[in-house]
N, C-alpha and C. Protein backbone atom coordinates (compact mmCIF):
# COMPACT_ATOMS: atom_id res chain seq x y z
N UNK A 1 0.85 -1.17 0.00
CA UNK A 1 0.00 0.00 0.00
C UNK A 1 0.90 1.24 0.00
N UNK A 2 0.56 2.32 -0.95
CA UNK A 2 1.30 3.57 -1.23
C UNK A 2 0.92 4.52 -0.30
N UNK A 3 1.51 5.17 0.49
CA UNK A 3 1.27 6.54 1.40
C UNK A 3 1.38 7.60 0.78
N UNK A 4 0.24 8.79 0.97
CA UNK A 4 0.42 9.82 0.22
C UNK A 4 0.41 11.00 1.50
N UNK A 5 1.06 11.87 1.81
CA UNK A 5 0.37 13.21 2.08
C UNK A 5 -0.59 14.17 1.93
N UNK A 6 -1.80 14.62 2.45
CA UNK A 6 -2.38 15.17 2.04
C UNK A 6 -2.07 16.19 1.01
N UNK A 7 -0.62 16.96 1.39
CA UNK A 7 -0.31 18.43 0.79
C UNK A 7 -0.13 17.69 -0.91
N UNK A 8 1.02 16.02 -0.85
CA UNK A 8 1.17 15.67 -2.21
C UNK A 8 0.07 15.18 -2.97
N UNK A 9 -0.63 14.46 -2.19
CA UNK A 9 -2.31 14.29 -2.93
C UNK A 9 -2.81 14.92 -3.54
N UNK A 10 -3.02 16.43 -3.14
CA UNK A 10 -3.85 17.15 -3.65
C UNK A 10 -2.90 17.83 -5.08
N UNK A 11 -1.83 17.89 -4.92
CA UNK A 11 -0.59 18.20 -6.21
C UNK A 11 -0.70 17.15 -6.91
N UNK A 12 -0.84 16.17 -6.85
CA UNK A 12 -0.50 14.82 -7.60
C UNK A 12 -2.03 13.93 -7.81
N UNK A 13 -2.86 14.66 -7.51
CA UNK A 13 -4.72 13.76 -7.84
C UNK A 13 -4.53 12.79 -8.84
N UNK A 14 -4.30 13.04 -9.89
CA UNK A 14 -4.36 12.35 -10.93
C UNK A 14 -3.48 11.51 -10.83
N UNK A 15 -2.84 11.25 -10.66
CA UNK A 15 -1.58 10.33 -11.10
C UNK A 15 -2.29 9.53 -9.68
N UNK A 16 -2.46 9.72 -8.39
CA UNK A 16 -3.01 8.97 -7.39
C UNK A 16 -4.29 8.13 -7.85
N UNK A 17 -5.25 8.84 -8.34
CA UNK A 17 -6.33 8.43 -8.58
C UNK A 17 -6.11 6.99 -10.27
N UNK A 18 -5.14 7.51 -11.12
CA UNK A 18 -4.49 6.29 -11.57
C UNK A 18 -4.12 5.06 -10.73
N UNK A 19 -3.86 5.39 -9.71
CA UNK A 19 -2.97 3.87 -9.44
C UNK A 19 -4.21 3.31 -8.66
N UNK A 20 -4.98 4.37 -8.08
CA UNK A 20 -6.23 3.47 -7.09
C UNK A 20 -6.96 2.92 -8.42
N UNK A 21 -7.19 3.34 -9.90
CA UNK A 21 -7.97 2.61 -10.88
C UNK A 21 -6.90 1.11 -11.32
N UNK A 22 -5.81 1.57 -11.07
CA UNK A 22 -5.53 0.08 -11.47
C UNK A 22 -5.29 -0.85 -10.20
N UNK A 23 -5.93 -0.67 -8.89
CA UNK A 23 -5.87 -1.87 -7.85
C UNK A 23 -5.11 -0.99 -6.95
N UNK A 24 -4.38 -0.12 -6.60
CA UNK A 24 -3.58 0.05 -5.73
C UNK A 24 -4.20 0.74 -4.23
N UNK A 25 -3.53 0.30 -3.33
CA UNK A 25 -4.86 1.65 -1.92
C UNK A 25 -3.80 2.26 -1.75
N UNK A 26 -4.16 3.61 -1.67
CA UNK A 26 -3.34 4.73 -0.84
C UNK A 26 -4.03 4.72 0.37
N UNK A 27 -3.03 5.07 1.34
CA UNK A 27 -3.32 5.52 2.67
C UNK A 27 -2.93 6.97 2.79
N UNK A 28 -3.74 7.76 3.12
CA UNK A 28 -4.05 9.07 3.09
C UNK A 28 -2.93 9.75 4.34
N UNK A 29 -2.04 10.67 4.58
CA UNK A 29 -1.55 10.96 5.84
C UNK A 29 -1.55 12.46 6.61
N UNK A 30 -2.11 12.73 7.17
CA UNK A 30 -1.79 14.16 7.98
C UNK A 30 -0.84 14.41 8.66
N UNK A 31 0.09 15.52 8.85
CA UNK A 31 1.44 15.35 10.04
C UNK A 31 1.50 13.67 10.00
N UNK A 32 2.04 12.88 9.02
CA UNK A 32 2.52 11.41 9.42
C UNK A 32 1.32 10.43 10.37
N UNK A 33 -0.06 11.29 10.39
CA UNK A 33 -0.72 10.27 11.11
C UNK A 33 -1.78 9.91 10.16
N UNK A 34 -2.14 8.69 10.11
CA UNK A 34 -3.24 8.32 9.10
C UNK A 34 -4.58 8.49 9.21
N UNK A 35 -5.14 9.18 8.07
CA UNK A 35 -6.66 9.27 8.04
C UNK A 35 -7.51 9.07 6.95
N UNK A 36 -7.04 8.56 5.83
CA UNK A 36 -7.98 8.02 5.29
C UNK A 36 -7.45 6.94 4.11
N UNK A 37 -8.26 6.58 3.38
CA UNK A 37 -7.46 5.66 2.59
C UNK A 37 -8.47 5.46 1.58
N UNK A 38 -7.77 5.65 0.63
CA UNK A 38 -8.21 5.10 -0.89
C UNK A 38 -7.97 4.26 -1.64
N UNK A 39 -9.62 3.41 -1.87
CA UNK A 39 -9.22 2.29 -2.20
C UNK A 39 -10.36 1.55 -3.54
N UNK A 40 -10.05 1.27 -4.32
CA UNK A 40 -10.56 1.01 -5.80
C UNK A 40 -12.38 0.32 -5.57
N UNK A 41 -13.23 0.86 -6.28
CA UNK A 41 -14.43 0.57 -6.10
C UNK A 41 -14.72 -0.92 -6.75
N UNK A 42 -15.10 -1.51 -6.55
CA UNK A 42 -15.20 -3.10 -6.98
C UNK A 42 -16.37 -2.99 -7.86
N UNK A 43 -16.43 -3.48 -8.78
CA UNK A 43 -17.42 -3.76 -10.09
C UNK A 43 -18.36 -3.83 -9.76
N UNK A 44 -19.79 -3.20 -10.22
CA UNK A 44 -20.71 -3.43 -10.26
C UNK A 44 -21.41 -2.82 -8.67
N UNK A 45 -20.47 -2.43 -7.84
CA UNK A 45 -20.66 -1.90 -5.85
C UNK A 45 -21.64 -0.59 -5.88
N UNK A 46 -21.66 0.08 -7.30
CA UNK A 46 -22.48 1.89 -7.47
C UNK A 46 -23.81 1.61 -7.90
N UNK A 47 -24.01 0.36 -8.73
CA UNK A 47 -25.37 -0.47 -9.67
C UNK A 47 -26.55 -0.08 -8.96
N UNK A 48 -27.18 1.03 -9.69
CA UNK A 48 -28.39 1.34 -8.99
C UNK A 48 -29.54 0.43 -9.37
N UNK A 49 -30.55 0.42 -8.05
CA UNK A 49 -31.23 -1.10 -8.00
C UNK A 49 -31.98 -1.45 -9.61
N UNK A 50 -32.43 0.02 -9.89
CA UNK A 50 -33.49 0.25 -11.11
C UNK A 50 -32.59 -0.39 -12.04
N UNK A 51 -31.14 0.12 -12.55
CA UNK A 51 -30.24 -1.36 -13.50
C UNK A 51 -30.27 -2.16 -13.38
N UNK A 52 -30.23 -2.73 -11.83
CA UNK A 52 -30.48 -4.23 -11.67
C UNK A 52 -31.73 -5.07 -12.07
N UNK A 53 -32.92 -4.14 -11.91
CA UNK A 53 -33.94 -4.80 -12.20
C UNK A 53 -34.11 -5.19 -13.81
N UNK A 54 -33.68 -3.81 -14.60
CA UNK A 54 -33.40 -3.97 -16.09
C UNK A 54 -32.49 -5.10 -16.28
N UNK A 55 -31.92 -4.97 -15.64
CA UNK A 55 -31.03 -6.60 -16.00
C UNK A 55 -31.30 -7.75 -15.77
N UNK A 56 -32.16 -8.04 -14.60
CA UNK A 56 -33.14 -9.32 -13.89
C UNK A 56 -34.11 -9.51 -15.00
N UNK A 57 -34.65 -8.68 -16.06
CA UNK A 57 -35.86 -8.53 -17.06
C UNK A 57 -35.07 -9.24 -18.36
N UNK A 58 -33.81 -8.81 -18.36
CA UNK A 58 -32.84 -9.27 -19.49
C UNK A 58 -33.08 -7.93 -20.81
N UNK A 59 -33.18 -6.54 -20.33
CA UNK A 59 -33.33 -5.62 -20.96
C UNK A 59 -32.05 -5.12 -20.86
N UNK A 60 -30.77 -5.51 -19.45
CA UNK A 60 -29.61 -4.63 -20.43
C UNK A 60 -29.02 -5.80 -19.68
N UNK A 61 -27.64 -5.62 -19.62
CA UNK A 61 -26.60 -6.14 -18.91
C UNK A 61 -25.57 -5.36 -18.39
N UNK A 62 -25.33 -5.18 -17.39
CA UNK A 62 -24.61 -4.13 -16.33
C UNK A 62 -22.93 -4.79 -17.01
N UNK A 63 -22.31 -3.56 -17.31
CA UNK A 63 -20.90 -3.44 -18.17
C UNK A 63 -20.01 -4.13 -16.58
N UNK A 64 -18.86 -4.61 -17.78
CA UNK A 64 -17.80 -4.58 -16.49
C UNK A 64 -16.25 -3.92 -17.34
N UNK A 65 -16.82 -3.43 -18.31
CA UNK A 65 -15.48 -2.46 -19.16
C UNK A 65 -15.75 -1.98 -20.45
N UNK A 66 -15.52 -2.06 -21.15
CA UNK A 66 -15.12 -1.47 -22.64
C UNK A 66 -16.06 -1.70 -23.41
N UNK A 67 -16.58 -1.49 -24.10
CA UNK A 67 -17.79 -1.78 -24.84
C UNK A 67 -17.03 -2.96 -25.88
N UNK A 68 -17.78 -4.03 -26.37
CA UNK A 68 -17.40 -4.92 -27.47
C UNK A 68 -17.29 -4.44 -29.17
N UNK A 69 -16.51 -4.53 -29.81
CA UNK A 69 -16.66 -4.03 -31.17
C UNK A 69 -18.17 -4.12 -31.66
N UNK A 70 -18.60 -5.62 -31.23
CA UNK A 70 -20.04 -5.94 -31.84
C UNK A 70 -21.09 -5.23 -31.60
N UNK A 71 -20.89 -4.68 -30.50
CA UNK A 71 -22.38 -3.98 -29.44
C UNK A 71 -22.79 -2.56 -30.54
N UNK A 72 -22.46 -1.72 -31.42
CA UNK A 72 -23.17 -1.28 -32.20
C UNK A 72 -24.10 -1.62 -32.78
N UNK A 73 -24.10 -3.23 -33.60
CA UNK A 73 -24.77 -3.73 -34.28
C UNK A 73 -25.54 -4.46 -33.60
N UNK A 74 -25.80 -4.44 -32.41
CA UNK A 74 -27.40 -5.43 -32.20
C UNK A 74 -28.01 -4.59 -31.92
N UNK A 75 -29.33 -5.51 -31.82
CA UNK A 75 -30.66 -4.45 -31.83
C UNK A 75 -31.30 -4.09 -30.47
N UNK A 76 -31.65 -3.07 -30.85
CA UNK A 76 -31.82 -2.24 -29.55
C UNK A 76 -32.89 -3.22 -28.57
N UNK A 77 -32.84 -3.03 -27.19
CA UNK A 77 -33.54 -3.68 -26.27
C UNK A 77 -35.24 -3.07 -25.90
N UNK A 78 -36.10 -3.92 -26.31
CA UNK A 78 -37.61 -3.27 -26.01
C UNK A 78 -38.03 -3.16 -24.44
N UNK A 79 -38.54 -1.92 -24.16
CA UNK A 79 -38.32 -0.65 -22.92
C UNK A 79 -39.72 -0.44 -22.84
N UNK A 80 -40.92 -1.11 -23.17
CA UNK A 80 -42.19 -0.31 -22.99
C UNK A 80 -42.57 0.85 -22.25
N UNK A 81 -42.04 0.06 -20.93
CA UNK A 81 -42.09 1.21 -19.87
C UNK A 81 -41.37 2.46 -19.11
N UNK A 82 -40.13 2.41 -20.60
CA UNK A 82 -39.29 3.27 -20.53
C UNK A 82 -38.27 3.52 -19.09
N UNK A 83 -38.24 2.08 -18.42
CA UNK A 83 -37.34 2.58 -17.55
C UNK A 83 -35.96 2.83 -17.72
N UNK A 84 -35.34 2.17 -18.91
CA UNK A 84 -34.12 2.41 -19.01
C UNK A 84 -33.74 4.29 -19.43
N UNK A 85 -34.57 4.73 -19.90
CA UNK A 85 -34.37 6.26 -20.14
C UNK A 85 -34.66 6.72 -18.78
N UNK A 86 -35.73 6.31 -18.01
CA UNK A 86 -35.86 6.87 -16.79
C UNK A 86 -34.41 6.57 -16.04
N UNK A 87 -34.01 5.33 -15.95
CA UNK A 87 -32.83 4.84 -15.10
C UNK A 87 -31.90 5.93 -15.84
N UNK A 88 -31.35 6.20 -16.75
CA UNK A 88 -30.29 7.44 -17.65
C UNK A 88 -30.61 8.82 -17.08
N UNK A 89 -31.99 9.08 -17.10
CA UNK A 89 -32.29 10.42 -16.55
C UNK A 89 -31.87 10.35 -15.26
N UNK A 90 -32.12 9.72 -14.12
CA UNK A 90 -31.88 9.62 -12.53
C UNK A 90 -30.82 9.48 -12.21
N UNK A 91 -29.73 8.80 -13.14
CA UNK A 91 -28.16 8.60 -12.87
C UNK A 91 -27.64 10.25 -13.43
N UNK A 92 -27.93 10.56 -14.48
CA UNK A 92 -27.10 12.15 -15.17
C UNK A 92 -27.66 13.30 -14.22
N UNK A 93 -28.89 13.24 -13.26
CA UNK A 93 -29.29 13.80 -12.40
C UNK A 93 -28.23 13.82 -11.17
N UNK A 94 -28.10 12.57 -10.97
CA UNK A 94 -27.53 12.54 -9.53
C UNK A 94 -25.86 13.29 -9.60
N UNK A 95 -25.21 13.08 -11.33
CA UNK A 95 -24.38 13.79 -11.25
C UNK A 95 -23.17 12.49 -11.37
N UNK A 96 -23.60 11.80 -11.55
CA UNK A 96 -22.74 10.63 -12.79
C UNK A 96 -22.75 10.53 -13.98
């Protein structure tokens, strides 16, 4: 686990916030004493319930990376009840 300083943290965000995306935890430090720690969000841990349910229906499938070359070309998923636009509206709301 990597130790950061608060003062270098906040100089160095990015490059920190890199290594917590590829697996790494920082431990956060004040005057040399520890207070917090950052540590990589595990797949699928943010999945708001309303995706889940779209996915229990077999209307989407919750990503775990990169989109597939193929995924342009299939056909779009039938939404009668429009929750998947509702689920898009409530997530770009919340500010994701």
């Amino acid at each position: 686990m990597k130790t950061a300083p608060v003062a270098r943290l906040k100089a160095e965000l990015s490059r920190y916030l890199r290594l917590v995306k590829s697996g790494e935890e920082i431990l956060v430090t004040e005057h040399r004493v520890p207070v917090a720690r950052l540590v990589p969000i595990e797949p699928g841990e943010l999945v708001d319930e309303d995706l889940r349910e779209l996915e229990r229906r077999g209307l989407l499938r919750i990503g775990t990376g990169a989109l597939p070359k193929e995924f342009w070309k299939q056909r779009r998923a039938r939404d009668p009840r429009g929750l998947l636009r509702k689920t898009l509206i409530k997530e770009r709301e919340s500010g994701w």
